[in-house]
N, C-alpha and C. Protein backbone atom coordinates (compact mmCIF):
# COMPACT_ATOMS: atom_id res chain seq x y z
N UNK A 1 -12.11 31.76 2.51
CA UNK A 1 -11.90 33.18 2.67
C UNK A 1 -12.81 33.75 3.75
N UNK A 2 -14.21 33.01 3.90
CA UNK A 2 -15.13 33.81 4.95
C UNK A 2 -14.68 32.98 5.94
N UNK A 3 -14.07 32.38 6.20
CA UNK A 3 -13.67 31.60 7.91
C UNK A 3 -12.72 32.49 8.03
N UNK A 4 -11.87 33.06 7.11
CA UNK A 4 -10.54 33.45 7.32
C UNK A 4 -11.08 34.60 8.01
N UNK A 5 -12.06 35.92 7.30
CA UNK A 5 -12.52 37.13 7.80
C UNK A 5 -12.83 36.76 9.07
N UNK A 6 -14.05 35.95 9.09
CA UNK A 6 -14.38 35.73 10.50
C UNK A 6 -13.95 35.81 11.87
N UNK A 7 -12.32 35.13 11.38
CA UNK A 7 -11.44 34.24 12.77
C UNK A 7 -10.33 35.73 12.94
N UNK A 8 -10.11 36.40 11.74
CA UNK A 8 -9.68 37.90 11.99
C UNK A 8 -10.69 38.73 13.03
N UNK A 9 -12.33 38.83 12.94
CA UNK A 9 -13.02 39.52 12.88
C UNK A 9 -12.82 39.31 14.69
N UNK A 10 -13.16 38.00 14.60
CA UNK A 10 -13.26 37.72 16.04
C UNK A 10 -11.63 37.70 16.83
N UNK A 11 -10.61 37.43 16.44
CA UNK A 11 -9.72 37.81 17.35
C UNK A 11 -9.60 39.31 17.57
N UNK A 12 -9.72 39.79 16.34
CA UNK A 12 -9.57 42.13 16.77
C UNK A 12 -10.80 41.93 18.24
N UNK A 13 -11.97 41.73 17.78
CA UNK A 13 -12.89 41.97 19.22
C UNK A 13 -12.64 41.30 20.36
N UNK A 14 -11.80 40.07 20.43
CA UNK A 14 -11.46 39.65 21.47
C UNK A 14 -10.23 40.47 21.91
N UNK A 15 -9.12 41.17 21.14
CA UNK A 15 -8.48 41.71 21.42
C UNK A 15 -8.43 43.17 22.27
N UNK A 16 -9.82 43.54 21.68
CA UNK A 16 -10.13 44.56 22.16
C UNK A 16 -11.24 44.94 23.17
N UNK A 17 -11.76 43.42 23.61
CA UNK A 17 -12.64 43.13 24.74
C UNK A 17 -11.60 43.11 26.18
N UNK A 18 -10.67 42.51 26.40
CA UNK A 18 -9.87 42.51 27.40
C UNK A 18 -10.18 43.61 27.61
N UNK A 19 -10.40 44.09 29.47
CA UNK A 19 -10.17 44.81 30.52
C UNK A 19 -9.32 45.66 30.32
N UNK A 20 -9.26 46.87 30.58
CA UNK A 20 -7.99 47.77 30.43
C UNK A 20 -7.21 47.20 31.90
N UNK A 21 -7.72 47.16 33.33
CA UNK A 21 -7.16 46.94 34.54
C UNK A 21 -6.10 45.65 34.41
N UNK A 22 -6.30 44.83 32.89
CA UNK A 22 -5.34 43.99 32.73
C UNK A 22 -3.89 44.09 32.91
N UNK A 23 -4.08 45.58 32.01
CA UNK A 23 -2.69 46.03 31.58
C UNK A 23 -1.43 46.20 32.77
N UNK A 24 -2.33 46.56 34.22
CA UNK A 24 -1.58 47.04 35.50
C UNK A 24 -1.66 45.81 36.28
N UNK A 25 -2.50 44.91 36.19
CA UNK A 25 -2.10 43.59 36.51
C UNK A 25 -0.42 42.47 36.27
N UNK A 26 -0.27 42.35 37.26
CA UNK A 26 0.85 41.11 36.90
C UNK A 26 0.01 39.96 36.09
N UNK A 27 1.03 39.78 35.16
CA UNK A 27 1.15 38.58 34.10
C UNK A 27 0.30 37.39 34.78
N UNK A 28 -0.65 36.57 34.13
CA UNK A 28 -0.90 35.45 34.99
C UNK A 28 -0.65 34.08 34.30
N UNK A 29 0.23 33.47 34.13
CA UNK A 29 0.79 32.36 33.80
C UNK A 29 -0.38 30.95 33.97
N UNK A 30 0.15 30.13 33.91
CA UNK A 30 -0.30 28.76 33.93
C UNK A 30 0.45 27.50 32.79
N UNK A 31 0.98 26.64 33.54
CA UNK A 31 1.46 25.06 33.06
C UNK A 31 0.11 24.24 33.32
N UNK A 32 -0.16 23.07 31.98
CA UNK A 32 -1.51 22.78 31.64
C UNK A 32 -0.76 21.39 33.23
N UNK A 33 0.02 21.29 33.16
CA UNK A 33 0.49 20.34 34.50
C UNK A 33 0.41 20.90 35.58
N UNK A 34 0.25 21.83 35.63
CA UNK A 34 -0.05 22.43 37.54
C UNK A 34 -1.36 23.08 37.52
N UNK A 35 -1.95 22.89 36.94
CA UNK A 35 -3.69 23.59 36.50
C UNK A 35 -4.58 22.81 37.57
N UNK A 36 -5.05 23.26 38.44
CA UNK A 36 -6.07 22.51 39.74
C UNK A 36 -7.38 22.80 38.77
N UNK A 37 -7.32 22.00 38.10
CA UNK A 37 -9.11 21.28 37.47
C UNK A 37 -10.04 21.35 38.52
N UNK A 38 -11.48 22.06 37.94
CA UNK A 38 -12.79 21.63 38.62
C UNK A 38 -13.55 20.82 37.99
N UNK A 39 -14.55 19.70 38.39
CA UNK A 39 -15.61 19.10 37.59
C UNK A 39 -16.51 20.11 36.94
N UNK A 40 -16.56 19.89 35.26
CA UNK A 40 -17.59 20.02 34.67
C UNK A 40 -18.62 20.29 35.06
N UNK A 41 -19.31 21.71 34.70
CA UNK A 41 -20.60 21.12 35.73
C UNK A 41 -21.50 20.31 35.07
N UNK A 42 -21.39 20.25 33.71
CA UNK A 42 -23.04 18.92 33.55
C UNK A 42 -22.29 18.14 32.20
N UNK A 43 -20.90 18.06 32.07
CA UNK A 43 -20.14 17.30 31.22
C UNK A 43 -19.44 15.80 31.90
N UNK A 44 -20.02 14.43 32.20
CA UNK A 44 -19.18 14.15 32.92
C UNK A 44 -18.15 13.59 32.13
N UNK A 45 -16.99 13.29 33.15
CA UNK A 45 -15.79 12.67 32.73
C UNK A 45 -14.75 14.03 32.53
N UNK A 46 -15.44 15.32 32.43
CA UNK A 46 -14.94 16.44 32.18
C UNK A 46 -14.17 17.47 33.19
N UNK A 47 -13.00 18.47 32.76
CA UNK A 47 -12.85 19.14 33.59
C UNK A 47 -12.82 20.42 33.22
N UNK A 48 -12.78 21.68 33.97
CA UNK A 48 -12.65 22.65 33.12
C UNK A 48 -11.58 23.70 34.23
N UNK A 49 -10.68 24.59 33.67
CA UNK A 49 -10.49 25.98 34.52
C UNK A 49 -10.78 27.49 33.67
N UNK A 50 -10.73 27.95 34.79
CA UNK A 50 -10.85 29.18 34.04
C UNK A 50 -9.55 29.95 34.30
N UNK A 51 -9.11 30.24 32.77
CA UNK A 51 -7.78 31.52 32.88
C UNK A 51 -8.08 32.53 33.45
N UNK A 52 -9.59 32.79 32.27
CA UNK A 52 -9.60 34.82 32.79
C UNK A 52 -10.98 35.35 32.34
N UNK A 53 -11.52 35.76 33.06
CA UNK A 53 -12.84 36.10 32.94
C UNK A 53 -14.33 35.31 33.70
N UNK A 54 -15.27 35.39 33.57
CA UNK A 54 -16.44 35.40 34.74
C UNK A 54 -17.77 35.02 33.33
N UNK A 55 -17.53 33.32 32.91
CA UNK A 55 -18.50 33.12 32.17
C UNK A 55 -20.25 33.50 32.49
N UNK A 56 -20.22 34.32 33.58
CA UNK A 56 -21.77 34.57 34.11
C UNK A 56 -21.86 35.90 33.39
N UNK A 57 -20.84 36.81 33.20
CA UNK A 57 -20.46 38.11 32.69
C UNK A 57 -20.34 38.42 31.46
N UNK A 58 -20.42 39.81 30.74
CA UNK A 58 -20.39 39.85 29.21
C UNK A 58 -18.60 40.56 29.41
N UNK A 59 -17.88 39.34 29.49
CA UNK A 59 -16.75 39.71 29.22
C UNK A 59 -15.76 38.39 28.81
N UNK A 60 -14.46 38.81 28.02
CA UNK A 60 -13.64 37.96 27.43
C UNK A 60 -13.27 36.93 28.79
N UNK A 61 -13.68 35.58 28.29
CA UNK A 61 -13.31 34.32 28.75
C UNK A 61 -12.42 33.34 28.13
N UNK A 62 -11.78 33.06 28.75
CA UNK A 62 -10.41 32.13 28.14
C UNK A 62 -10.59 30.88 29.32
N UNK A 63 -11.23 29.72 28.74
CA UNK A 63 -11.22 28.48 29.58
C UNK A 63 -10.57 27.35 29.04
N UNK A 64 -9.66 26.39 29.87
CA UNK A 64 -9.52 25.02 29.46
C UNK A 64 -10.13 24.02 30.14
N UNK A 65 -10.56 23.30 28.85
CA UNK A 65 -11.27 22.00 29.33
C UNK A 65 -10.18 20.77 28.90
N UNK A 66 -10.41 19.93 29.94
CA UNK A 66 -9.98 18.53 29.73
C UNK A 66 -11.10 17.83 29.60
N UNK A 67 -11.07 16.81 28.41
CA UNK A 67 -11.90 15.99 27.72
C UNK A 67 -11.53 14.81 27.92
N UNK A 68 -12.22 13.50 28.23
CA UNK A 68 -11.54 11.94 28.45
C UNK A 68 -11.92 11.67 26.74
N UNK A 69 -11.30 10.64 26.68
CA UNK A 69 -11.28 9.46 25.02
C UNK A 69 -12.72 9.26 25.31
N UNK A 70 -12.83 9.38 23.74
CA UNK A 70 -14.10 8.66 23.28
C UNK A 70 -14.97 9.54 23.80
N UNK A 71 -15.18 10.70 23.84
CA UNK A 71 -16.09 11.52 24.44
C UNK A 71 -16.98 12.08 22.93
N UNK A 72 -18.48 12.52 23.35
CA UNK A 72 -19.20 12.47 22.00
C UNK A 72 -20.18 13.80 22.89
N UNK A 73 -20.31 14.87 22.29
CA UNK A 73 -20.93 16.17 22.94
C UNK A 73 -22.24 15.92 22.03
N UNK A 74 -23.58 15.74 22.55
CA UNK A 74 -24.50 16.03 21.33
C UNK A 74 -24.33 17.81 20.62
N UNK A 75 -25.04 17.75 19.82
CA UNK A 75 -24.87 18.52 19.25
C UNK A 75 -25.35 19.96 19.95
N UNK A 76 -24.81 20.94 19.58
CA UNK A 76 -25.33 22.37 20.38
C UNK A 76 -25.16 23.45 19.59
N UNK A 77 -25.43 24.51 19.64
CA UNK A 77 -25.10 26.33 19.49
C UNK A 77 -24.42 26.98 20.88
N UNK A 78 -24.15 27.89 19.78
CA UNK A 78 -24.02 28.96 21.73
C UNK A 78 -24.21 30.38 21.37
N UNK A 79 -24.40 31.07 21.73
CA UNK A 79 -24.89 32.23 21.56
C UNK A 79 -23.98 33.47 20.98
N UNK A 80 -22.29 33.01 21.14
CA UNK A 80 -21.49 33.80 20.76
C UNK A 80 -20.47 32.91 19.79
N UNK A 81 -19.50 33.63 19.56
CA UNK A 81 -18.34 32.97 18.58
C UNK A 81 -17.53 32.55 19.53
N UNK A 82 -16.91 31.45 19.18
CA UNK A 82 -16.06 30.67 19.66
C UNK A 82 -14.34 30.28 19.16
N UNK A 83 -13.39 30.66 20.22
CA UNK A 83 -12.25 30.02 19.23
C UNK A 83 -11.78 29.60 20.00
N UNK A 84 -11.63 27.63 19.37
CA UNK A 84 -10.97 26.81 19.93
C UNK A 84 -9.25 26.65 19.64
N UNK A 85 -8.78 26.32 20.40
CA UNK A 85 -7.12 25.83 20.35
C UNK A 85 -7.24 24.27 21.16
N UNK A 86 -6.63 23.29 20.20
CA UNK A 86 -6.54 22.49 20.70
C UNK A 86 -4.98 22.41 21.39
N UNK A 87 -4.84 22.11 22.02
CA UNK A 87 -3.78 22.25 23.45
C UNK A 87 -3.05 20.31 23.67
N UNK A 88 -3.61 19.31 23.32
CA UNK A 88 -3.22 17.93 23.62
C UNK A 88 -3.86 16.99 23.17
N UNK A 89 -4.01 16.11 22.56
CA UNK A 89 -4.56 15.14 21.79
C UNK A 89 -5.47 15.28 20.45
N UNK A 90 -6.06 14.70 20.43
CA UNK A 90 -7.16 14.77 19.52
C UNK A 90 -8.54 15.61 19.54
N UNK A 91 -8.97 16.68 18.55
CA UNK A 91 -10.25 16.81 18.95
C UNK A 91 -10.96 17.03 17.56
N UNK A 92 -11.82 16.64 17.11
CA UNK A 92 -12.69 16.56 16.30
C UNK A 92 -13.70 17.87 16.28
N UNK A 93 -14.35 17.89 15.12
CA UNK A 93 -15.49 18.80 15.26
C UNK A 93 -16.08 19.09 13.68
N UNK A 94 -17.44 19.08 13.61
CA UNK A 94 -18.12 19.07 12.18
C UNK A 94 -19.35 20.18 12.43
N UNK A 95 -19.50 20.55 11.36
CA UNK A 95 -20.29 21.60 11.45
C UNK A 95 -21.55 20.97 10.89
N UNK A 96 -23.00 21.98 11.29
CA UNK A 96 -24.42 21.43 10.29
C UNK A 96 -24.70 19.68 10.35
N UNK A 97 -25.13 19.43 9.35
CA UNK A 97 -25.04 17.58 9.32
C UNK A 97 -24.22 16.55 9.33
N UNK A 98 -23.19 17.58 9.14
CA UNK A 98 -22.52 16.54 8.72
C UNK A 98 -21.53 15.66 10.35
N UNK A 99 -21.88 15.03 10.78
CA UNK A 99 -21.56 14.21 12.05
C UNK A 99 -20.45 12.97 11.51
N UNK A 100 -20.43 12.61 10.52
CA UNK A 100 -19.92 11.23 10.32
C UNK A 100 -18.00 11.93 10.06
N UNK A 101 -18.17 13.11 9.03
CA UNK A 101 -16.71 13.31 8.60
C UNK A 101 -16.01 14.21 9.72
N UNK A 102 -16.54 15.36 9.69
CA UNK A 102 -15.49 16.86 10.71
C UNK A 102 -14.23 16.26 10.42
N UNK A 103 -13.61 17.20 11.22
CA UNK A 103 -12.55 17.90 10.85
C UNK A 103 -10.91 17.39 11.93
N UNK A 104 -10.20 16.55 12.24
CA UNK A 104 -9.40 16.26 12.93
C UNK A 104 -8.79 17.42 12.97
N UNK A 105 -8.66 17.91 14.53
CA UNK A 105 -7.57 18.45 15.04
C UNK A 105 -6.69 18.19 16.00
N UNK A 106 -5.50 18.55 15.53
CA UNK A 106 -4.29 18.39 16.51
C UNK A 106 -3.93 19.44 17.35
N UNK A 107 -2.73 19.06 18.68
CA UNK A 107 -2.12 20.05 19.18
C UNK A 107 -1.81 21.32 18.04
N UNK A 108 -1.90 22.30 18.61
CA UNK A 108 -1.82 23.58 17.94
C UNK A 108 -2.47 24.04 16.67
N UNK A 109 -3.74 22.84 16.64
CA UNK A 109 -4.64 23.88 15.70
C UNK A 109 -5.76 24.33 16.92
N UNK A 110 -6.50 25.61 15.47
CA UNK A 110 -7.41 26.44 16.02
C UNK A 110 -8.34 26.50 14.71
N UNK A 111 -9.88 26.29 15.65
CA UNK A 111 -10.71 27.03 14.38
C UNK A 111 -11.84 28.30 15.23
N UNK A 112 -12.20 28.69 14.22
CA UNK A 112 -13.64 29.96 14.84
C UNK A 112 -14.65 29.06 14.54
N UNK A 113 -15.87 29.25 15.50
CA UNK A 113 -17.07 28.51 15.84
C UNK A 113 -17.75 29.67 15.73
N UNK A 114 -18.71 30.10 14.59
CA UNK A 114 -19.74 31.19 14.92
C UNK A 114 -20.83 31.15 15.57
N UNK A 115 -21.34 32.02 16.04
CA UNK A 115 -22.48 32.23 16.98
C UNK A 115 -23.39 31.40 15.98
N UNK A 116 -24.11 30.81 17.06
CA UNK A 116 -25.01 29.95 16.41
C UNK A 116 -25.28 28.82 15.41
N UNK A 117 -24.30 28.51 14.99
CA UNK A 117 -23.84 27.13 14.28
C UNK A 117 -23.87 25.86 15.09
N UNK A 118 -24.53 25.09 14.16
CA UNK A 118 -24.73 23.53 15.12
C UNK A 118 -23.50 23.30 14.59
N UNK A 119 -22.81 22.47 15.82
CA UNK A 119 -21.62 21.94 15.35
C UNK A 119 -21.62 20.56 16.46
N UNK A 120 -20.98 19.54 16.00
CA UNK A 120 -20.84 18.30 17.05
C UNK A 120 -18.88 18.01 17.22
N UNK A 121 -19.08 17.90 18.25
CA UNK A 121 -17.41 17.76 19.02
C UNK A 121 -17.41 16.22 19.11
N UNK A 122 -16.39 15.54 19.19
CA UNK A 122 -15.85 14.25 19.87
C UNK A 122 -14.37 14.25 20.20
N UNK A 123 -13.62 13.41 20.76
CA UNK A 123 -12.46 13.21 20.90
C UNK A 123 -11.91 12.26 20.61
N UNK A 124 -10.63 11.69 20.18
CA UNK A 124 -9.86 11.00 19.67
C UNK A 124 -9.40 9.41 20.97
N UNK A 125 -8.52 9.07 20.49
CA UNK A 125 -8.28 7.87 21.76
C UNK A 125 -7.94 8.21 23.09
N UNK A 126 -7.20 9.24 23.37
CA UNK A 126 -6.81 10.09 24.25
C UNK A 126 -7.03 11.15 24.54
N UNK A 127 -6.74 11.48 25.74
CA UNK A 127 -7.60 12.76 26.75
C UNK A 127 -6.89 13.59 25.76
N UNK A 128 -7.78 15.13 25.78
CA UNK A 128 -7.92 15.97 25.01
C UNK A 128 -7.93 17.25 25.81
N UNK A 129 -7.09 18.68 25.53
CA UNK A 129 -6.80 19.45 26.37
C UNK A 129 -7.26 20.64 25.27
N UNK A 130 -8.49 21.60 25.29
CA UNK A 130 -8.59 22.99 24.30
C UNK A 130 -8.79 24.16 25.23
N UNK A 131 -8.47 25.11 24.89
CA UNK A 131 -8.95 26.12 25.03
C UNK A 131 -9.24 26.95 24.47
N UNK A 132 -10.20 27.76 24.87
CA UNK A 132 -11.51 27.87 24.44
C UNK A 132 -11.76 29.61 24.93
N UNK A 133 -12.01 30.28 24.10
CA UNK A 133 -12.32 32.22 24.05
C UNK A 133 -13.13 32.44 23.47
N UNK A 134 -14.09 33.41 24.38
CA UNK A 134 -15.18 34.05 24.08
C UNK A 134 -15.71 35.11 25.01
N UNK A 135 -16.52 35.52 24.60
CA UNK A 135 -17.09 36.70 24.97
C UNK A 135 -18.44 36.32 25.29
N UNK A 136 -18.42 36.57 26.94
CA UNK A 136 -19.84 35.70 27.60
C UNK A 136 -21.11 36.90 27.41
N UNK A 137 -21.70 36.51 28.14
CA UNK A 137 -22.27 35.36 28.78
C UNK A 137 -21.90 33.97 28.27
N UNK A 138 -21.88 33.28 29.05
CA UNK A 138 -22.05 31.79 28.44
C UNK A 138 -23.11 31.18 28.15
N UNK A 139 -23.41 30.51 27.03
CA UNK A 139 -25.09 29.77 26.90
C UNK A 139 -24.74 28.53 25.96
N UNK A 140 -25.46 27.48 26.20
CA UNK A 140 -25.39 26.28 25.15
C UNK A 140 -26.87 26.10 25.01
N UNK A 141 -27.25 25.27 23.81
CA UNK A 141 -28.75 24.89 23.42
C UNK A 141 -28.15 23.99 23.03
N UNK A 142 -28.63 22.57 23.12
CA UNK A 142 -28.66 21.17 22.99
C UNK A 142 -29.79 21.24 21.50
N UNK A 143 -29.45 20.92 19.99
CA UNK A 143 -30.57 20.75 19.20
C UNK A 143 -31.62 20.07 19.53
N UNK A 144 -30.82 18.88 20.11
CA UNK A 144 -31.73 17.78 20.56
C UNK A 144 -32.31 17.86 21.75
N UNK A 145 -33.15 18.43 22.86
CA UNK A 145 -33.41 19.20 23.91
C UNK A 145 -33.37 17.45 25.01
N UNK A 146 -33.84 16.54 24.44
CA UNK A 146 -33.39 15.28 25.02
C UNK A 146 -32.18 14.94 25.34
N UNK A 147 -30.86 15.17 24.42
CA UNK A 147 -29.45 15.24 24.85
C UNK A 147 -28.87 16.21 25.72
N UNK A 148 -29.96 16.75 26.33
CA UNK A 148 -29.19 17.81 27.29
C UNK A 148 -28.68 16.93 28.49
N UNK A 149 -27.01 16.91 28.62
CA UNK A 149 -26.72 16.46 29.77
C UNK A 149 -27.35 17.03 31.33
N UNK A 150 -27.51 18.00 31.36
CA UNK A 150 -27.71 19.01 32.59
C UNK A 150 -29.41 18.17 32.79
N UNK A 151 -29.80 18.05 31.72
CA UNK A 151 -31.24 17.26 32.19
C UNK A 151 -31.47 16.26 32.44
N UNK A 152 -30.46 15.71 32.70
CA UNK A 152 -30.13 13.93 32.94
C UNK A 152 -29.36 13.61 34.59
């Protein structure tokens, strides 16, 4: 019942974070097959785009990442709530300690990631496509300050 409030709580504010200048904007589309990917910046094997928004900014961001197989994120927080959609393959994810079980997800699930929750990601046998909304700035903390990719 409290994931349920939550994942309400956070789509109304994401709903109501969008830009008004949206509204007079043309529609902006995207096929996950014609999507010009950039490298990750400190994920390798990774790609990411951005739909809509300016993760340097305190405003609604909508990004997809492509994930390769067998990919293992140490563990992190982030400073805001998170809602994933998985979009193509497999993606995993466990909250707190628990690393060994989480949670399999498929194309067209979604869960809410709250601000500040350790949670650990992996991926399945095959590349993995989510996207991913929030309300930036963007920030990650590595628990493990040694698993920080960016420091490697």
């Amino acid at each position: 019942m409290k994931i349920r409030l939550i994942a309400l709580l956070a789509l109304l504010v994401l709903s109501f974070a969008a830009p008004a200048s949206m509204a007079q904007d043309a529609m902006k589309t995207v096929k996950l097959d014609e999507v010009v990917w950039q490298t990750h910046p400190f994920l390798k094997g990774c790609y990411t785009y951005f739909l809509m928004g300016d993760p340097t900014k305190a405003e609604t961001v909508v990004r997809i990442d492509k994930l390769p197989p067998h990919l293992k994120i140490p563990a992190p927080t982030h400073p805001y709530t998170e809602v994933v959609t998985v979009l193509r393959g497999t993606y995993w994810n466990a909250m707190g300690d628990d690393i060994e079980k989480g949670v399999e997800l498929k194309p067209g699930s979604s869960f809410v990631l709250p601000a500040g929750h350790v949670h650990h990601t992996w991926t399945g046998e095959e590349e993995t496509i989510c996207q991913v909304t929030f309300v930036g700035p963007a920030g990650i903390t590595f628990v493990n300050p040694d698993d920080d990719p960016r420091k490697k």
